[in-house]
C-alpha atoms as a PDB file:
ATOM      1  CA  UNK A   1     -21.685 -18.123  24.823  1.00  0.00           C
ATOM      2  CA  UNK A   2     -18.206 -19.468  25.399  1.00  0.00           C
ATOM      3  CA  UNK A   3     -18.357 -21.259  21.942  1.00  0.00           C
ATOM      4  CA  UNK A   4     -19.697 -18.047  20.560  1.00  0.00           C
ATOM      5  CA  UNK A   5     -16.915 -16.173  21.382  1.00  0.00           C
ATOM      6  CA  UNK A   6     -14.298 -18.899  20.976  1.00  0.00           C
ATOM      7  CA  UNK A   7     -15.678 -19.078  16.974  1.00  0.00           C
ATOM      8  CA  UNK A   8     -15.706 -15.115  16.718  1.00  0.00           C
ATOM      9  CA  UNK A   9     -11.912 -15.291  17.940  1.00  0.00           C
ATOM     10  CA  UNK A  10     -10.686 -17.654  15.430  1.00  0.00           C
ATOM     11  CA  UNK A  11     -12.600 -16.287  12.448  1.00  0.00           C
ATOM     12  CA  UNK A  12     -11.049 -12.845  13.135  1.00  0.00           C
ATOM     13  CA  UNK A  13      -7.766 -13.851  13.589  1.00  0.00           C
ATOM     14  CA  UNK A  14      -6.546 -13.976  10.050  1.00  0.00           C
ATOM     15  CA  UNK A  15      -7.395 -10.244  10.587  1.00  0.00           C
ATOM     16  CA  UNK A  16      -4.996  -9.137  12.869  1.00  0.00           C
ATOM     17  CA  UNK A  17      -2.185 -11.201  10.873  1.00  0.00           C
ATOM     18  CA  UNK A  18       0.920  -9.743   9.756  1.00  0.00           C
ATOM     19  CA  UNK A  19       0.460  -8.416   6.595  1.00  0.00           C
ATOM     20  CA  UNK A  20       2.477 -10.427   3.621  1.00  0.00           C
ATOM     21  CA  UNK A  21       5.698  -9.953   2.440  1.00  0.00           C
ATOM     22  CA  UNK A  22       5.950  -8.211  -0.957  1.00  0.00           C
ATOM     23  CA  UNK A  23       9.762  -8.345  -1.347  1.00  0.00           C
ATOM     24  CA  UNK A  24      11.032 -10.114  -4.876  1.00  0.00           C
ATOM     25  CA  UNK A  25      13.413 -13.244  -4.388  1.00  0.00           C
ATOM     26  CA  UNK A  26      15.673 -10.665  -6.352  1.00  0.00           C
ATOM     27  CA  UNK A  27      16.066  -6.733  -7.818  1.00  0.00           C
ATOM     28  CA  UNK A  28      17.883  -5.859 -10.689  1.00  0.00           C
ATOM     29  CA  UNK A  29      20.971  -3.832  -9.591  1.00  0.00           C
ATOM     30  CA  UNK A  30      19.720  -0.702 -11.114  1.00  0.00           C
ATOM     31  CA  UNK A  31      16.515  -1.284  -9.405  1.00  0.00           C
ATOM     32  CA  UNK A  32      18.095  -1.397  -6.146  1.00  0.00           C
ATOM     33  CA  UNK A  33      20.268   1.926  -6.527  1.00  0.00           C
ATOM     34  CA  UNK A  34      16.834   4.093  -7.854  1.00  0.00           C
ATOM     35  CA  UNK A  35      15.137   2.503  -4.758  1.00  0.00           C
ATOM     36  CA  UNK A  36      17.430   3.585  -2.294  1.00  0.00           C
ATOM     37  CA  UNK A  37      18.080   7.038  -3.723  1.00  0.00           C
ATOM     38  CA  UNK A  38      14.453   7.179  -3.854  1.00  0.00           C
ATOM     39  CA  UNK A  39      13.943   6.733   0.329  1.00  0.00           C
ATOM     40  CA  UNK A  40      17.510   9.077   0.470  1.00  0.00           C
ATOM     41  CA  UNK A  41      19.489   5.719   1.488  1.00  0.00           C
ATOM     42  CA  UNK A  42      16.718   4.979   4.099  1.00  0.00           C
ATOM     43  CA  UNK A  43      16.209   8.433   5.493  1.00  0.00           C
ATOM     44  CA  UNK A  44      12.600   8.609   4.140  1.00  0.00           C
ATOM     45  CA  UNK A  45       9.299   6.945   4.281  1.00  0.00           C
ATOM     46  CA  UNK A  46       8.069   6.336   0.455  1.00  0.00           C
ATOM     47  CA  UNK A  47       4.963   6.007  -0.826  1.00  0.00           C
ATOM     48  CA  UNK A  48       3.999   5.366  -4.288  1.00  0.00           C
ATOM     49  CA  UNK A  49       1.377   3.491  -6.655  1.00  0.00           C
ATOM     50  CA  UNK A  50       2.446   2.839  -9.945  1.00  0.00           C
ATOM     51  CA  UNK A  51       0.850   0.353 -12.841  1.00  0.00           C
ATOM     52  CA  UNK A  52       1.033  -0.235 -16.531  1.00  0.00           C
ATOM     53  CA  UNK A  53      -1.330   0.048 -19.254  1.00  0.00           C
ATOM     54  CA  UNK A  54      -0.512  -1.170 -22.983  1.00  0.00           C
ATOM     55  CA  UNK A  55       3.116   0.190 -23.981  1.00  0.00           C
ATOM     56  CA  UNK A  56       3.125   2.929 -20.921  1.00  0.00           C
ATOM     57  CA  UNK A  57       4.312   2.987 -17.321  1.00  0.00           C
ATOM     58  CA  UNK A  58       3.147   5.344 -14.966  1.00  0.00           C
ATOM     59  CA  UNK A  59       4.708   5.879 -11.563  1.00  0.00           C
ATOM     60  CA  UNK A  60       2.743   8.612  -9.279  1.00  0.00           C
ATOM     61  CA  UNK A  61       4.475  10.130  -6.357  1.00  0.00           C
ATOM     62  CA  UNK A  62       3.321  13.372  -4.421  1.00  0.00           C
ATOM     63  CA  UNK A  63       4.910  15.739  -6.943  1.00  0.00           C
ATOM     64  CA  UNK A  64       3.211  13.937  -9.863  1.00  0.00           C
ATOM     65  CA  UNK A  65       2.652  11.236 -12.270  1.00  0.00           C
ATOM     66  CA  UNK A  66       5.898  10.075 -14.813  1.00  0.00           C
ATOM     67  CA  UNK A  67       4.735   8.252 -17.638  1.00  0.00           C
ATOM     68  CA  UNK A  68       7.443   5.788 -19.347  1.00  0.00           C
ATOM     69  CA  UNK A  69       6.828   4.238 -22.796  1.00  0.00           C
ATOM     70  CA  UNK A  70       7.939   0.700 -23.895  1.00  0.00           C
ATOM     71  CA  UNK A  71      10.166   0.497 -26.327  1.00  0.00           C
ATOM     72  CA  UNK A  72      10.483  -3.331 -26.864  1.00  0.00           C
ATOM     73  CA  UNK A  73      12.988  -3.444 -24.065  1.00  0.00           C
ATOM     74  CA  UNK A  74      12.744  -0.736 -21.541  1.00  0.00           C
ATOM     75  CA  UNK A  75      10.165   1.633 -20.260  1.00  0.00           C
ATOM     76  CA  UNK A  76      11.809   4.889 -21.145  1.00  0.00           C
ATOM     77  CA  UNK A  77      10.783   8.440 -19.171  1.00  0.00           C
ATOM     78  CA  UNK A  78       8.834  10.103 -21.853  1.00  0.00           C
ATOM     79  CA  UNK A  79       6.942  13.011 -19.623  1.00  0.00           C
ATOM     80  CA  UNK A  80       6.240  14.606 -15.923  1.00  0.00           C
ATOM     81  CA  UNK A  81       2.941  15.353 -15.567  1.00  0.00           C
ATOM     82  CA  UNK A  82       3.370  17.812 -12.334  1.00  0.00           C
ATOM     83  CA  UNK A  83       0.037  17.558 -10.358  1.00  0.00           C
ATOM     84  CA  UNK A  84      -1.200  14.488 -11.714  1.00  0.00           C
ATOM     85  CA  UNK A  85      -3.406  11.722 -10.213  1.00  0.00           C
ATOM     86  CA  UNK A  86      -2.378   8.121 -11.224  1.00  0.00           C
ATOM     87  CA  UNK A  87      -6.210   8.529 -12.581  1.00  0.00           C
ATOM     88  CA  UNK A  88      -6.138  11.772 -14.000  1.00  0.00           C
ATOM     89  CA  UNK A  89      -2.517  10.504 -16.190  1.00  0.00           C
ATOM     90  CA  UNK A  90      -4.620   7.406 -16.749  1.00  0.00           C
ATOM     91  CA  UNK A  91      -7.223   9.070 -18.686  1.00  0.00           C
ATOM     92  CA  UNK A  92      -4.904  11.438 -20.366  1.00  0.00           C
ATOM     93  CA  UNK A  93      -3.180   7.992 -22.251  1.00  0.00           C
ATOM     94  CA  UNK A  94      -6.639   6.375 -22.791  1.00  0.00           C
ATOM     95  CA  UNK A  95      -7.039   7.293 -26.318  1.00  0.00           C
ATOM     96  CA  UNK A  96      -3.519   6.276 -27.395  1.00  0.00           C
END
């Protein structure tokens, strides 16, 4: 029993690890600033999801998705879909 329990122990201790870093090495400067004005200089929790898909950006927040386009060197803001699901913008920009 002893073994038993000494096996269950170190199988679930990965588990109850610390969860990973996801931090760069480094942050563009104007990275940085819209980060910190984002969490009002450390004031407020964020939460976010965000993810790319062929020449757009999306970036969903409670308020709503913003969809960025590529334009061979930045993502620029094209649109604010108010109410949006990261989903729902997703299949809006499906087709295109």
């Amino acid at each position: 029993m002893r073994r038993i329990m000494t096996a269950l122990l170190l199988f679930a201790l990965p588990a109850f690890a610390a969860p990973k870093a996801l931090a760069p090495a480094t942050i563009p400067h104007p990275v940085a600033m819209f980060l910190a004005s984002v969490a009002a200089d450390g004031k407020t929790k964020v939460t976010y999801t965000a993810t790319a898909r062929g020449k757009y950006f999306f970036f969903e927040e409670q308020s709503g998705v913003t969809v960025y386009t590529y334009d061979g060197v930045d993502y620029r803001k094209s649109e604010f879909l108010k109410g949006y699901t990261l989903a729902k913008a997703l299949k809006k920009y499906s087709g295109r």
